[in-house]
Protein backbone atom coordinates (compact mmCIF):
# COMPACT_ATOMS: atom_id res chain seq x y z
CA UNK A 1 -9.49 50.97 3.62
CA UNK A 2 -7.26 48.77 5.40
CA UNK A 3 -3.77 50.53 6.11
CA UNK A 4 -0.10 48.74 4.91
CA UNK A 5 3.12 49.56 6.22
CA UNK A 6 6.21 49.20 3.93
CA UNK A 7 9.65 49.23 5.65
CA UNK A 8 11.92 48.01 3.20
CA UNK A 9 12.42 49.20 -0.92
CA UNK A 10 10.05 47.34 -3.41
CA UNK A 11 9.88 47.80 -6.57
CA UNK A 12 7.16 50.80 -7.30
CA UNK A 13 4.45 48.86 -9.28
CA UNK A 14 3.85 46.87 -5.71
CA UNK A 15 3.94 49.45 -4.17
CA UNK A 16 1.12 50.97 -6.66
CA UNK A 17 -1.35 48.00 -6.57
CA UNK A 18 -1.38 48.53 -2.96
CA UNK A 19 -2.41 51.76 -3.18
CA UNK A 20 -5.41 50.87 -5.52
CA UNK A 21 -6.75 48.74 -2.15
CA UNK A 22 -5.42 50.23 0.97
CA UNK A 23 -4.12 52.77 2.58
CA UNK A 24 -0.50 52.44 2.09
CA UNK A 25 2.90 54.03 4.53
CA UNK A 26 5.91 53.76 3.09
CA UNK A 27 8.50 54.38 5.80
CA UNK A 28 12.15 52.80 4.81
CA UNK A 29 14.21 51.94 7.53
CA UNK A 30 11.84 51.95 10.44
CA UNK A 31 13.25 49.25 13.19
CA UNK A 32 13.45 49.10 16.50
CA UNK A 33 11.24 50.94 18.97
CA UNK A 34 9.74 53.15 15.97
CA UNK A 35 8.88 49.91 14.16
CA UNK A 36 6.78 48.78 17.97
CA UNK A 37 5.05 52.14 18.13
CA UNK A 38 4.03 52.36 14.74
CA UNK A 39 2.79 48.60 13.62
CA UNK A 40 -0.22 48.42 16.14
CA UNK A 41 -2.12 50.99 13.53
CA UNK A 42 -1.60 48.62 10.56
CA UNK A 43 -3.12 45.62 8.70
CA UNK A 44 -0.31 44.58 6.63
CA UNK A 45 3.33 44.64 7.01
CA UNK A 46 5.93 44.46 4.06
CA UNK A 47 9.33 44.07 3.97
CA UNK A 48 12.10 42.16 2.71
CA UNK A 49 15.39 41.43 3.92
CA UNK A 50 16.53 44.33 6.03
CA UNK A 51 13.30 44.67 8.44
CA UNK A 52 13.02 42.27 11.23
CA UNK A 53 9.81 40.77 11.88
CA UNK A 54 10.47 39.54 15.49
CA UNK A 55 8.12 38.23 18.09
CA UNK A 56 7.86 41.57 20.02
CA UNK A 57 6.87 43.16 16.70
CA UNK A 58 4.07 40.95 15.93
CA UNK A 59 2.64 40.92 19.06
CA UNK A 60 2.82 45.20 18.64
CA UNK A 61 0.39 44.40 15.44
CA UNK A 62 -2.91 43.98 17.33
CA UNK A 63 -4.07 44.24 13.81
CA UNK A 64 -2.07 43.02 11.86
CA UNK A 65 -3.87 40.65 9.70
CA UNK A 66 -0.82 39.73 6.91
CA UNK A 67 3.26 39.78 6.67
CA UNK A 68 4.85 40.31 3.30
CA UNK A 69 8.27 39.50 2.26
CA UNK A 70 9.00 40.46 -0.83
CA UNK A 71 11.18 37.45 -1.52
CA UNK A 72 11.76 33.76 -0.85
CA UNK A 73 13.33 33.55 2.32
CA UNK A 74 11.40 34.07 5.37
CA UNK A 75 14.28 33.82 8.25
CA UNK A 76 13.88 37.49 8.87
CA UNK A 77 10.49 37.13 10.15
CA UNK A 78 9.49 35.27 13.31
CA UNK A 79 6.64 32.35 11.19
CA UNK A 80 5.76 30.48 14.00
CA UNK A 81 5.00 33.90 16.28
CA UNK A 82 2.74 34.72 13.53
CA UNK A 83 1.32 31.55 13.48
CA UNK A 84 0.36 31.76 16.95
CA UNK A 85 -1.43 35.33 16.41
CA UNK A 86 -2.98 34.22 13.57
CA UNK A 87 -1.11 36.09 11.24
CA UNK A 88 -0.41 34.74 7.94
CA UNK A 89 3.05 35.32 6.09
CA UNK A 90 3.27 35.01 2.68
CA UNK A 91 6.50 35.34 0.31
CA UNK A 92 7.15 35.69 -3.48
CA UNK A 93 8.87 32.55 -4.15
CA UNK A 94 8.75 32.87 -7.57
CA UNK A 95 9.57 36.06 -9.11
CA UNK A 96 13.49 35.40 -8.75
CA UNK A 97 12.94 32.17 -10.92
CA UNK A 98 14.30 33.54 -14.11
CA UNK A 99 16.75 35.90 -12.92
CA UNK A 100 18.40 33.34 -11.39
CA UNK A 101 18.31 30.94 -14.31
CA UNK A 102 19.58 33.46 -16.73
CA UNK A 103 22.72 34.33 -14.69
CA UNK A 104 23.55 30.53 -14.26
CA UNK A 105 23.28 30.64 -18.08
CA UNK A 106 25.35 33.94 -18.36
CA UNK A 107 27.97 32.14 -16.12
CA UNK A 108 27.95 29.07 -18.30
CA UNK A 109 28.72 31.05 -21.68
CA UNK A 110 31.36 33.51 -19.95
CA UNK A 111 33.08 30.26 -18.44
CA UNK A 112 33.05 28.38 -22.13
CA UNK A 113 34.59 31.49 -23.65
CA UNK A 114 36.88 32.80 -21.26
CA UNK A 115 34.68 36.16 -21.56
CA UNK A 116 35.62 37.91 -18.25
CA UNK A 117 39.52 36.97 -18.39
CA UNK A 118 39.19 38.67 -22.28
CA UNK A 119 37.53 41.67 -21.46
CA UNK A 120 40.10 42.37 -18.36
CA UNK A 121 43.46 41.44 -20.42
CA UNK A 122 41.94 43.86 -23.46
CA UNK A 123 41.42 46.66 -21.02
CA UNK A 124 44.97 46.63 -19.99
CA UNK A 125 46.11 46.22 -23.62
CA UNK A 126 46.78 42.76 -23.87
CA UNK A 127 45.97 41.09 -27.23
CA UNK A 128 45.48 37.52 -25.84
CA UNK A 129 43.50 35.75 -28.52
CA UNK A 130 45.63 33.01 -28.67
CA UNK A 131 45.51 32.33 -24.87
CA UNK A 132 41.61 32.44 -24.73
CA UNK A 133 40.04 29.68 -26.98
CA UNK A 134 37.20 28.47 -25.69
CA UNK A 135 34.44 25.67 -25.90
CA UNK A 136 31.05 25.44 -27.39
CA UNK A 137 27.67 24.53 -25.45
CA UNK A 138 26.16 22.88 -28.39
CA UNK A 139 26.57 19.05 -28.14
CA UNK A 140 28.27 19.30 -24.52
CA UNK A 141 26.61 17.69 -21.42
CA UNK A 142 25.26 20.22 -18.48
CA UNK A 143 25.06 18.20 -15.20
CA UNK A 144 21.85 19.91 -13.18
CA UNK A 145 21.93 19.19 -9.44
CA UNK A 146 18.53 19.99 -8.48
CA UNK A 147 15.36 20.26 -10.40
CA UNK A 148 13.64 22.73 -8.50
CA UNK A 149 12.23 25.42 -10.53
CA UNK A 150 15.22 27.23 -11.18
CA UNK A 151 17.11 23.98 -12.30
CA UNK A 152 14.18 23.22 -14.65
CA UNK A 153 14.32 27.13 -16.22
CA UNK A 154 17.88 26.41 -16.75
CA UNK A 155 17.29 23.07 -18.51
CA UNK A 156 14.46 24.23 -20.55
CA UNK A 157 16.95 27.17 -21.87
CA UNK A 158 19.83 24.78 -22.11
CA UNK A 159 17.75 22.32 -24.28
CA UNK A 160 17.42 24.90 -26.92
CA UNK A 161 20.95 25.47 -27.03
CA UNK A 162 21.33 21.89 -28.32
CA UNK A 163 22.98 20.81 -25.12
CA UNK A 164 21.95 17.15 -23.49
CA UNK A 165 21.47 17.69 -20.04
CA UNK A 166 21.71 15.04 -17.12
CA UNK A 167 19.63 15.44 -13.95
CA UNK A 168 20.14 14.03 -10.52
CA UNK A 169 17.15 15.07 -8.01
CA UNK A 170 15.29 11.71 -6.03
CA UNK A 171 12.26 14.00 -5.76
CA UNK A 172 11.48 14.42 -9.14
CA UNK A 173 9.21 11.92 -11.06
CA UNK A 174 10.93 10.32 -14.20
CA UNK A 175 8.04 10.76 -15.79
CA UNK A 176 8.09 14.58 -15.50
CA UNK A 177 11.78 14.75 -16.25
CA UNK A 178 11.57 12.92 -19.56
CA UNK A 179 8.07 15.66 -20.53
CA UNK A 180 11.04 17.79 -20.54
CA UNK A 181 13.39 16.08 -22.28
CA UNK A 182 16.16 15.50 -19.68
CA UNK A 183 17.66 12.06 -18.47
CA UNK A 184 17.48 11.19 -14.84
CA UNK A 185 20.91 9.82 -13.61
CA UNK A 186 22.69 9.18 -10.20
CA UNK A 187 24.60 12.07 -8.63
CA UNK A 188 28.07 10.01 -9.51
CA UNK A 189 26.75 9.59 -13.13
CA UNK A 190 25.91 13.20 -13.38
CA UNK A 191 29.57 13.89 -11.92
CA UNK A 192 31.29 11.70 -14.35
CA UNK A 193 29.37 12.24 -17.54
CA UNK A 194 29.14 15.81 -17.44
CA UNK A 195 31.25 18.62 -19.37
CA UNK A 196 29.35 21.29 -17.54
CA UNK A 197 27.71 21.02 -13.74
CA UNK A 198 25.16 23.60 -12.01
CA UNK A 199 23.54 23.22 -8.98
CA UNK A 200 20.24 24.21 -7.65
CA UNK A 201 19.77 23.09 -4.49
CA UNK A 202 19.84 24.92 -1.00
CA UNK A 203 21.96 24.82 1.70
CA UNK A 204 20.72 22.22 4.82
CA UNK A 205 22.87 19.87 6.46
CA UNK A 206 22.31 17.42 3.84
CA UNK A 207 23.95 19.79 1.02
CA UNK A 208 26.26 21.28 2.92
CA UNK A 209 29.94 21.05 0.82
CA UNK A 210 27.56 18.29 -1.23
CA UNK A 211 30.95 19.00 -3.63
CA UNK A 212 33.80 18.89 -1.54
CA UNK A 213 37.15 17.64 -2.74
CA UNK A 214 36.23 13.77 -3.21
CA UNK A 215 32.98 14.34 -5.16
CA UNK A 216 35.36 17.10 -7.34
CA UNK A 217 37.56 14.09 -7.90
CA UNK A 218 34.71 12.01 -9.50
CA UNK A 219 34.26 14.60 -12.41
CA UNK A 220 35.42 14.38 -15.37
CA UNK A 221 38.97 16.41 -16.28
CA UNK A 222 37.92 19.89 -17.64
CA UNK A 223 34.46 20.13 -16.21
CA UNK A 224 33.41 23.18 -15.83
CA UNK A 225 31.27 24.38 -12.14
CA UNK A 226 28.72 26.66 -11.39
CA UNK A 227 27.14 27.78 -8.19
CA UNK A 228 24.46 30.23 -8.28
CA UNK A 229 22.18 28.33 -5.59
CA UNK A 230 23.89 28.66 -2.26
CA UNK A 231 27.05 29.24 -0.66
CA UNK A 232 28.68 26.22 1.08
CA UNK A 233 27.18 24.03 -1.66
CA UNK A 234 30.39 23.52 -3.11
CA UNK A 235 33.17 23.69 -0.80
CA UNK A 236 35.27 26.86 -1.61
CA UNK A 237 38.87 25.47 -0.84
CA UNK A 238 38.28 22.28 -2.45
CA UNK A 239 37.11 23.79 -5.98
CA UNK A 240 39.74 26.22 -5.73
CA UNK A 241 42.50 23.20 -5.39
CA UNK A 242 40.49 21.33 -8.33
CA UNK A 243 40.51 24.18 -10.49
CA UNK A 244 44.80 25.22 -9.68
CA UNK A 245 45.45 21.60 -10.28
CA UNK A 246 43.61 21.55 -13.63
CA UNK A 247 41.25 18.92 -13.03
CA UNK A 248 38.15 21.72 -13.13
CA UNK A 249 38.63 23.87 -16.01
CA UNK A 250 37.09 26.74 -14.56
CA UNK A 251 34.42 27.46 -12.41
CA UNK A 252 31.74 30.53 -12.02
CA UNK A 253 30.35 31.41 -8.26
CA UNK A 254 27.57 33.99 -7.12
CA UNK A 255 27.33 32.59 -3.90
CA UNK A 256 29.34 32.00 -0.76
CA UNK A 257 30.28 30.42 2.57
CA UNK A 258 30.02 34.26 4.30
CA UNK A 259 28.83 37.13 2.64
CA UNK A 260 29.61 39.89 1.85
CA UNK A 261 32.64 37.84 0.47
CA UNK A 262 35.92 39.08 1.99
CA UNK A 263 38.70 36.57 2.25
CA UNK A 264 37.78 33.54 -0.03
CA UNK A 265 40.21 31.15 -1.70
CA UNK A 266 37.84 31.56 -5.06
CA UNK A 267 39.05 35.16 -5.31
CA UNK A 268 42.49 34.44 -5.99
CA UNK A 269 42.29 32.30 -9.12
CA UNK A 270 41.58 33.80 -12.53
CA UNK A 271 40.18 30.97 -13.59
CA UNK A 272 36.89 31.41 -11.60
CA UNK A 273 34.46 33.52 -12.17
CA UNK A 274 33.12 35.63 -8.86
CA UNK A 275 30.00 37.80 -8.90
CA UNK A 276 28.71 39.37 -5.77
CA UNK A 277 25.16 37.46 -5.28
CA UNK A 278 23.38 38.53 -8.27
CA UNK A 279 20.82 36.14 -8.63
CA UNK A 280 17.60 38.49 -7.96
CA UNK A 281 19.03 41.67 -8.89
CA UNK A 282 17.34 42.47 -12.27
CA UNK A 283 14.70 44.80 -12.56
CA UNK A 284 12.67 42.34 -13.74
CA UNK A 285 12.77 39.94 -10.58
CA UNK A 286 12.82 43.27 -8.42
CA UNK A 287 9.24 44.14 -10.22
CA UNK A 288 8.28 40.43 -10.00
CA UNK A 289 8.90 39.73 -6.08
CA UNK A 290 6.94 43.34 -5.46
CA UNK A 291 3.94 42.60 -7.65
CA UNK A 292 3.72 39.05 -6.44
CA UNK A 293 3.76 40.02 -2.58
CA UNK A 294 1.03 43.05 -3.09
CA UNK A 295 -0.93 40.57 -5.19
CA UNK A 296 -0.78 37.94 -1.79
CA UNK A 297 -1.40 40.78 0.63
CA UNK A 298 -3.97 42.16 -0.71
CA UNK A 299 -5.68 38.20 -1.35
CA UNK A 300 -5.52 37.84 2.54
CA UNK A 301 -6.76 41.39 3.27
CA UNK A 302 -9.68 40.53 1.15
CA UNK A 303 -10.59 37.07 2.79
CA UNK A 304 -9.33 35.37 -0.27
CA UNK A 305 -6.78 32.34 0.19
CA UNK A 306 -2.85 32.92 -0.63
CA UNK A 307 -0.92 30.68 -2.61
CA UNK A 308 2.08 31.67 -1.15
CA UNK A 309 1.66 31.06 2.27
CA UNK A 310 4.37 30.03 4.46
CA UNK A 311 2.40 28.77 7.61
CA UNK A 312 -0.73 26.87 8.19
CA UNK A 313 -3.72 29.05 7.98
CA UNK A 314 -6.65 28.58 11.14
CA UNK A 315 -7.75 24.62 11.17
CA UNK A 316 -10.98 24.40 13.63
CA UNK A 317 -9.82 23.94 17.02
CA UNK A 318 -11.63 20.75 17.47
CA UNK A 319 -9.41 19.45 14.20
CA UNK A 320 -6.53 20.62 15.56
CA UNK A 321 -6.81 18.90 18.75
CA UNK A 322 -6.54 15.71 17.21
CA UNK A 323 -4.38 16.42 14.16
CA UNK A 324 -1.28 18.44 15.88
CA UNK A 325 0.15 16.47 18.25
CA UNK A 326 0.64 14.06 14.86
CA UNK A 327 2.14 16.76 13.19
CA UNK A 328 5.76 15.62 14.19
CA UNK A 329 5.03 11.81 13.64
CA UNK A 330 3.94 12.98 10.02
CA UNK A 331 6.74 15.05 9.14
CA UNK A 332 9.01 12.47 10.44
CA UNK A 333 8.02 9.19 8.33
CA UNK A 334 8.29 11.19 5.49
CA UNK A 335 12.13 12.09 6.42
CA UNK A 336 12.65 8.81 7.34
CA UNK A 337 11.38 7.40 3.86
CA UNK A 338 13.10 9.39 2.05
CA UNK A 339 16.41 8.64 3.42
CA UNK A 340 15.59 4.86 2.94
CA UNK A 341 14.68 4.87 -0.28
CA UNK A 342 16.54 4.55 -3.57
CA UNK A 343 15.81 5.62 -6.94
CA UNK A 344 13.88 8.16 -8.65
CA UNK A 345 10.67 8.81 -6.40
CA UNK A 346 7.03 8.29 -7.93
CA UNK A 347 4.36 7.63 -6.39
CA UNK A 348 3.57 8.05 -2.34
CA UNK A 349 0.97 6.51 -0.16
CA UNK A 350 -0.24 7.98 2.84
CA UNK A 351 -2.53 5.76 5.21
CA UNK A 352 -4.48 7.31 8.13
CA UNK A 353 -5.92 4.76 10.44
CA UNK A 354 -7.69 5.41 13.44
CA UNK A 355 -9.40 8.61 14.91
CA UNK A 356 -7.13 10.87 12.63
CA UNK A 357 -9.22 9.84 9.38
CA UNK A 358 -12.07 11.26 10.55
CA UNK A 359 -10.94 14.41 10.55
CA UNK A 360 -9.40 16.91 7.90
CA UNK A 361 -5.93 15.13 7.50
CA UNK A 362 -4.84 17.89 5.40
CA UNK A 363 -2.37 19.30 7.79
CA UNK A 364 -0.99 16.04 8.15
CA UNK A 365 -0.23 15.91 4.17
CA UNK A 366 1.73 19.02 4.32
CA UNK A 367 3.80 18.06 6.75
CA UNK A 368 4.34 13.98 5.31
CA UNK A 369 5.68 16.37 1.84
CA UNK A 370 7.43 18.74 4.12
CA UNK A 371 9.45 16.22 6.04
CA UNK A 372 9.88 14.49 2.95
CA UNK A 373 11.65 17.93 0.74
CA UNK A 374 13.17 19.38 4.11
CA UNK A 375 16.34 18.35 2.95
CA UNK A 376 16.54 19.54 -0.39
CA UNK A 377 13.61 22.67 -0.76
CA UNK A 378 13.94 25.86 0.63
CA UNK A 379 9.80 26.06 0.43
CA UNK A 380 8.35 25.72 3.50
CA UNK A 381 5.43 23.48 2.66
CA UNK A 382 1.88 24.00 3.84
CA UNK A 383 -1.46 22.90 3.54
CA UNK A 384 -1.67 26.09 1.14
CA UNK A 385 1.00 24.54 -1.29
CA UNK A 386 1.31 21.38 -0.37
CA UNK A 387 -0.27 19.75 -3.05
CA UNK A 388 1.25 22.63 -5.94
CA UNK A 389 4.90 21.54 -4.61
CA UNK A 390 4.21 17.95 -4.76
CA UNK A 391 2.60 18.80 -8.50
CA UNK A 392 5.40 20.98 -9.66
CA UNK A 393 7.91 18.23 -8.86
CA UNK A 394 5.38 15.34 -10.69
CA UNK A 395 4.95 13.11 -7.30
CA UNK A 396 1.73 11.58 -7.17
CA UNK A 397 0.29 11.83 -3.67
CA UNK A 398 -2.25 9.63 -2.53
CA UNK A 399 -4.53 9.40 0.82
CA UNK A 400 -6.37 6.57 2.37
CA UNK A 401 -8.35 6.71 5.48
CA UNK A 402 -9.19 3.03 7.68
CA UNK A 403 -10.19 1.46 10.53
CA UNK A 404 -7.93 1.76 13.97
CA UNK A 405 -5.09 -0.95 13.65
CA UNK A 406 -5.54 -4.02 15.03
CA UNK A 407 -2.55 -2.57 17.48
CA UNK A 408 -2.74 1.15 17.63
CA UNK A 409 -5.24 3.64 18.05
CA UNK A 410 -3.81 5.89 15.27
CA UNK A 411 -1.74 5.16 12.68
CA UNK A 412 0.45 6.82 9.95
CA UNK A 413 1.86 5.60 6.95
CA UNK A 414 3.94 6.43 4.32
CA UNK A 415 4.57 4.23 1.08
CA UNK A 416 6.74 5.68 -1.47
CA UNK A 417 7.35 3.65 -4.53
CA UNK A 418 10.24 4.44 -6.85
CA UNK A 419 11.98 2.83 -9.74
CA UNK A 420 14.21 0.58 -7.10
CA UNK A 421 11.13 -0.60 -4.81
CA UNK A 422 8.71 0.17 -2.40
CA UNK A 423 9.55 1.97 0.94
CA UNK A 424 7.23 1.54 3.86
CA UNK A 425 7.49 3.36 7.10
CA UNK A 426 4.85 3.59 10.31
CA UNK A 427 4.74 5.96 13.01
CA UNK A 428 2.43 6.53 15.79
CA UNK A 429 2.17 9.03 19.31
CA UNK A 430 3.13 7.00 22.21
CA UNK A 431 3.48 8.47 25.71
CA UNK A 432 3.50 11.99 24.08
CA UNK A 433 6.25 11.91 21.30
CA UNK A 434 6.36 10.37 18.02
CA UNK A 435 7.53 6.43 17.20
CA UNK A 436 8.80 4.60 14.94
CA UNK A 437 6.66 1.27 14.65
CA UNK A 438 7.21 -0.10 11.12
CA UNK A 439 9.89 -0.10 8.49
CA UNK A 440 9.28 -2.39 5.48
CA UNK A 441 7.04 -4.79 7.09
CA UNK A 442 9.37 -5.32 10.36
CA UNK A 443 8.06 -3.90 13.52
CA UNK A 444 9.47 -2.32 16.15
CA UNK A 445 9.05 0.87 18.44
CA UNK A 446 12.09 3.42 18.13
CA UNK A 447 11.17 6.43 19.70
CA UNK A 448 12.78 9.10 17.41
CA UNK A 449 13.93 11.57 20.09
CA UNK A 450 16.07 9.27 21.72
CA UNK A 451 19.01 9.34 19.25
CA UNK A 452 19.98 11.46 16.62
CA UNK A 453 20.82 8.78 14.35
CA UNK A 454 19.40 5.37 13.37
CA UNK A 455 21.10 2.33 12.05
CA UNK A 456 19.31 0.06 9.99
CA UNK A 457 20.79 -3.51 9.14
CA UNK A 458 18.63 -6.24 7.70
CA UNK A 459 20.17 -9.63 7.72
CA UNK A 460 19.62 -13.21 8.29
CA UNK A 461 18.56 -14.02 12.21
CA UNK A 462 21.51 -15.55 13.38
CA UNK A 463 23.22 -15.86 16.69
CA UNK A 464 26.24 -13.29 17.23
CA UNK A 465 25.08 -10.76 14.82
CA UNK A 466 24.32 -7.87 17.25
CA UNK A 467 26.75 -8.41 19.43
CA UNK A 468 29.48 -8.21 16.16
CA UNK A 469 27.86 -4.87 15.20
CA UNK A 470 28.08 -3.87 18.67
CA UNK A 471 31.59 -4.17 18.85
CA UNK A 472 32.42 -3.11 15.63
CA UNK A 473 30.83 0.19 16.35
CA UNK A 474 32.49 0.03 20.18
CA UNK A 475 35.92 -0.32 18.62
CA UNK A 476 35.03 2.61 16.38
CA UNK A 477 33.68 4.41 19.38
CA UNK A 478 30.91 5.20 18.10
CA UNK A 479 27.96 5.05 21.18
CA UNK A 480 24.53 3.27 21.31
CA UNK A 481 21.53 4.58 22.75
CA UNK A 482 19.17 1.92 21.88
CA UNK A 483 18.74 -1.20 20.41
CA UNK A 484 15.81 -3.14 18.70
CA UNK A 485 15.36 -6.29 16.48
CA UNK A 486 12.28 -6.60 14.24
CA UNK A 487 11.90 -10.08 12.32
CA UNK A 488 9.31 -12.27 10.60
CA UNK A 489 9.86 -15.44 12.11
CA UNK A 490 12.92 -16.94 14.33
CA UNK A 491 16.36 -17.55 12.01
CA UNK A 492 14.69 -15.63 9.34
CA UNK A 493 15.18 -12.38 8.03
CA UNK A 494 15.34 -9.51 10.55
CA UNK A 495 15.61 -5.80 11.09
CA UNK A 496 18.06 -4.46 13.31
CA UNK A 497 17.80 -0.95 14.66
CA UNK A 498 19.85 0.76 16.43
CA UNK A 499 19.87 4.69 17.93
CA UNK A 500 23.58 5.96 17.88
CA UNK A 501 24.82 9.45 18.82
CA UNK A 502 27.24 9.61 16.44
CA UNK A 503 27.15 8.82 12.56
CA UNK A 504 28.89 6.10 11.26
CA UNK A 505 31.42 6.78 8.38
CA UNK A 506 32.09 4.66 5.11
CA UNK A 507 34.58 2.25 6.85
CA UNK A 508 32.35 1.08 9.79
CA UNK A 509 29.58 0.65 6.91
CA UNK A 510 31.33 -1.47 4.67
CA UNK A 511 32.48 -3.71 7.92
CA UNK A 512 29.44 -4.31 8.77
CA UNK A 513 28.23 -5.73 5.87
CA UNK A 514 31.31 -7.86 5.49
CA UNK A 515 30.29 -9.17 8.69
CA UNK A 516 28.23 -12.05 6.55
CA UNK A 517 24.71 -12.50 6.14
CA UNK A 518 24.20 -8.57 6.64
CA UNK A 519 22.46 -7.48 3.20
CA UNK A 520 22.41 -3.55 3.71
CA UNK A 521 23.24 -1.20 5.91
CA UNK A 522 21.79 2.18 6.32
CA UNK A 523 21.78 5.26 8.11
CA UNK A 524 18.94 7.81 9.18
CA UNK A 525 19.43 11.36 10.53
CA UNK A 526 16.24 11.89 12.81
């Protein structure tokens, strides 16, 4: 029987369908050079939080065939070491689902009836029923930032408490959104329309303080806020001011900026709720995330495929060789598309051309999805789940092999449709690192290591246009690493590009297109 080594508490019924299978160690707290000694005899590894998995450990495991966390996050374990060994890591990214949707929900009824603040001035012999009317749920609106599968547990519940709830996630098909009865909106819609507002995203550098104070300022007066997603979401000091000025009735938070939570601006107002990051901890999601991690072990122990693996499983070498240096032109067209495009996302296109279709361009799939939910999905997308996470959120993916193009040897593309247009982007390997080539029918070649930012103005082809946008962005002192001008034909429409390596702000955007015959103005974080 193969032999499993737990290091960190799960719940006991994982622990006991391990034991029906393997040979099974439980030894809490082992680290260090215990933890080195002791993995090379084992075929599995679980843990969840508290163990680190580090490189030196899993090259210790000359046998190790499987990692466990029993849990979503992987950051304690070293995935692309594993990788490289050939180890496959799998997670339970769905057994906190509920937990975590239920304790929004708790957070939403204590916040419409002052529940906390009641219980606390009754214990101290207060008689405050004056003081602590609240609101009800039925008929209100509950803003959802993120449709993930905790959002849509939350919505589903919310729906039956006769609430109408508003929606704003670009990576969520309408279509799937109305199936559950809940209107898509823009995030300033869902800001302004809504009496209550949860979010459900995590924390990346595109959600980071995705509330601060002037996003606060767009809500309606009396809103209500919960955060039960990730800390830094919403930014602590600016909800705090919202909520002492009165603009933000009251707001409930599990999560924060550091934790364990010591010296926070939301602990000093009584009219925010603070609970000490209690998404997960129910029994329930404790059995959940142990029962779903021995169910994925023991699939990998037995040669059987895992559903939730977080890296790539063995491709044949000869596949590989032609598929991974296109790994990072794959997973950047689909970053770049989605920060280009505008609406709700549908459908998406993905064209191989070239040598790369006549291989297994599954790879290549996972990481067009994965560059495209990086920003806004804590899943770590594979060509395990690639196609359940692009199900789940009701995109429709579809492949198409050709021909090389008439300029390139190999060629991806990316086509995402949505209710505002079609997006197109190209990208190739050129002298060993991934290009730009196409955006929207313009070509060009924008190598995408060369800045950190891209700035992408269409306009009419007219003499003095770069060199206004130059100085605009000189007086602003903002630098340029690059610049590039794609067009369909001389004094027609054109696509200027350039790399900067620093972001322009709201100002220099809005100058630019006041600078007259400039019809948008965008920018890309590559």
């Amino acid at each position: 029987m193969p032999k499993v080594l737990i290091t960190d508490p799960i719940a006991s019924d994982g622990v006991e369908l391990l034991r029906r299978h393997a040979e099974v160690d439980l030894r809490l707290g082992l680290k260090g050079q215990e933890l080195l000694e002791a993995i090379g005899d084992y075929e599995a590894l679980v843990v969840r939080s508290e163990t680190k998995v580090t490189a030196e450990v899993i090259r210790a495991g000359k046998k190790l065939h499987v990692v466990g966390r029993a849990g979503v996050g992987v950051d304690n374990i070293d995935v692309e070491a594993a990788t490289q060994q050939g180890i496959v890591v799998v997670n339970a990214p769905t057994g906190n689902t509920i937990s975590a949707a239920e304790l929004a929900l708790g957070l939403m009824f204590a916040l419409a009836r002052n529940i906390p603040q009641a219980h606390l001035s009754l214990k101290q012999g207060q008689w405050r029923r004056s003081e602590l009317v609240g609101a009800e749920l039925r008929g209100k609106t509950l803003g959802i930032i993120g449709l993930g599968r905790v959002g849509s547990a939350v919505a589903r519940r919310a729906l039956e408490l006769e609430m109408k709830i508003l929606t704003y996630d670009p990576f969520v098909s309408e279509e799937m959104a109305r199936h559950l009865g809940i209107e898509v909106a823009s995030f300033e819609e869902v800001l302004r329309r809504s009496d209550f507002i949860t979010v459900h995203v995590p924390l990346t550098d595109a959600t980071r303080s995705l509330l601060g104070a002037k996003e606060i300022a767009l809500c309606k007066p009396g809103v209500r806020l919960i955060n039960t997603a990730r800390g830094g979401v919403i930014d602590e000091q600016a909800l705090y001011d919202a909520v002492e000025a009165g603009h933000v009735a009251g707001a409930a938070v599990d999560v924060f900026t550091q934790e364990p939570v010591k010296d926070s601006p939301l602990l000093k107002s009584d009219r925010i709720i603070v609970t000490p990051h209690l998404g997960a901890s129910t029994e329930e999601a404790q059995t959940n995330v142990a029962v779903d991690v021995a169910q994925e072990v023991m699939a990998v122990l037995q040669g059987q495929p895992a559903r939730y693996a977080v890296n790539v499983p063995l491709v044949s070498p000869e596949t590989m060789g032609v598929i991974a240096p296109f790994l990072p032109v794959a997973s950047l067209i689909g970053n770049v598309v989605t920060q280009l495009c505008e609406g709700q996302l549908g459908e998406v296109r993905v064209f191989y051309e070239g040598e790369l279709a006549e291989h297994d361009v599954t790879p290549l799939k996972a990481a067009v999805i994965g560059g495209m939910l990086q920003s806004i999905s804590e899943e770590r997308v594979t060509l395990v789940n690639a196609s359940l996470i692009a199900q789940h959120r009701g995109l429709r993916i579809i492949e198409q092999m050709g021909p090389a193009h008439e300029n390139y040897s190999n060629l991806i593309t990316v086509e995402a449709t949505t209710s505002a247009g079609r997006t197109v982007v190209s990208g190739t390997l050129l002298r060993g690192h991934p290009h730009i080539v196409q955006v929207n029918g313009y070509w060009l070649d924008l190598e995408a290591e060369a800045a950190p930012y891209l700035l992408l103005c269409e306009n009419l082809d007219r003499p003095g246009r770069i060199g206004a946008v130059g100085t605009l962005l000189g007086n602003a002192d903002i630098n340029i690493a690059f610049m590039q001008v794609g067009r369909d034909k001389p004094r027609g429409m054109a696509l200027m590009v350039l790399g900067l390596d620093e972001p322009i702000g709201e100002e220099q955007r809005q100058a630019i297109l006041d600078i007259g015959d400039v019809y948008s103005v965008k920018l890309v974080r590559v």
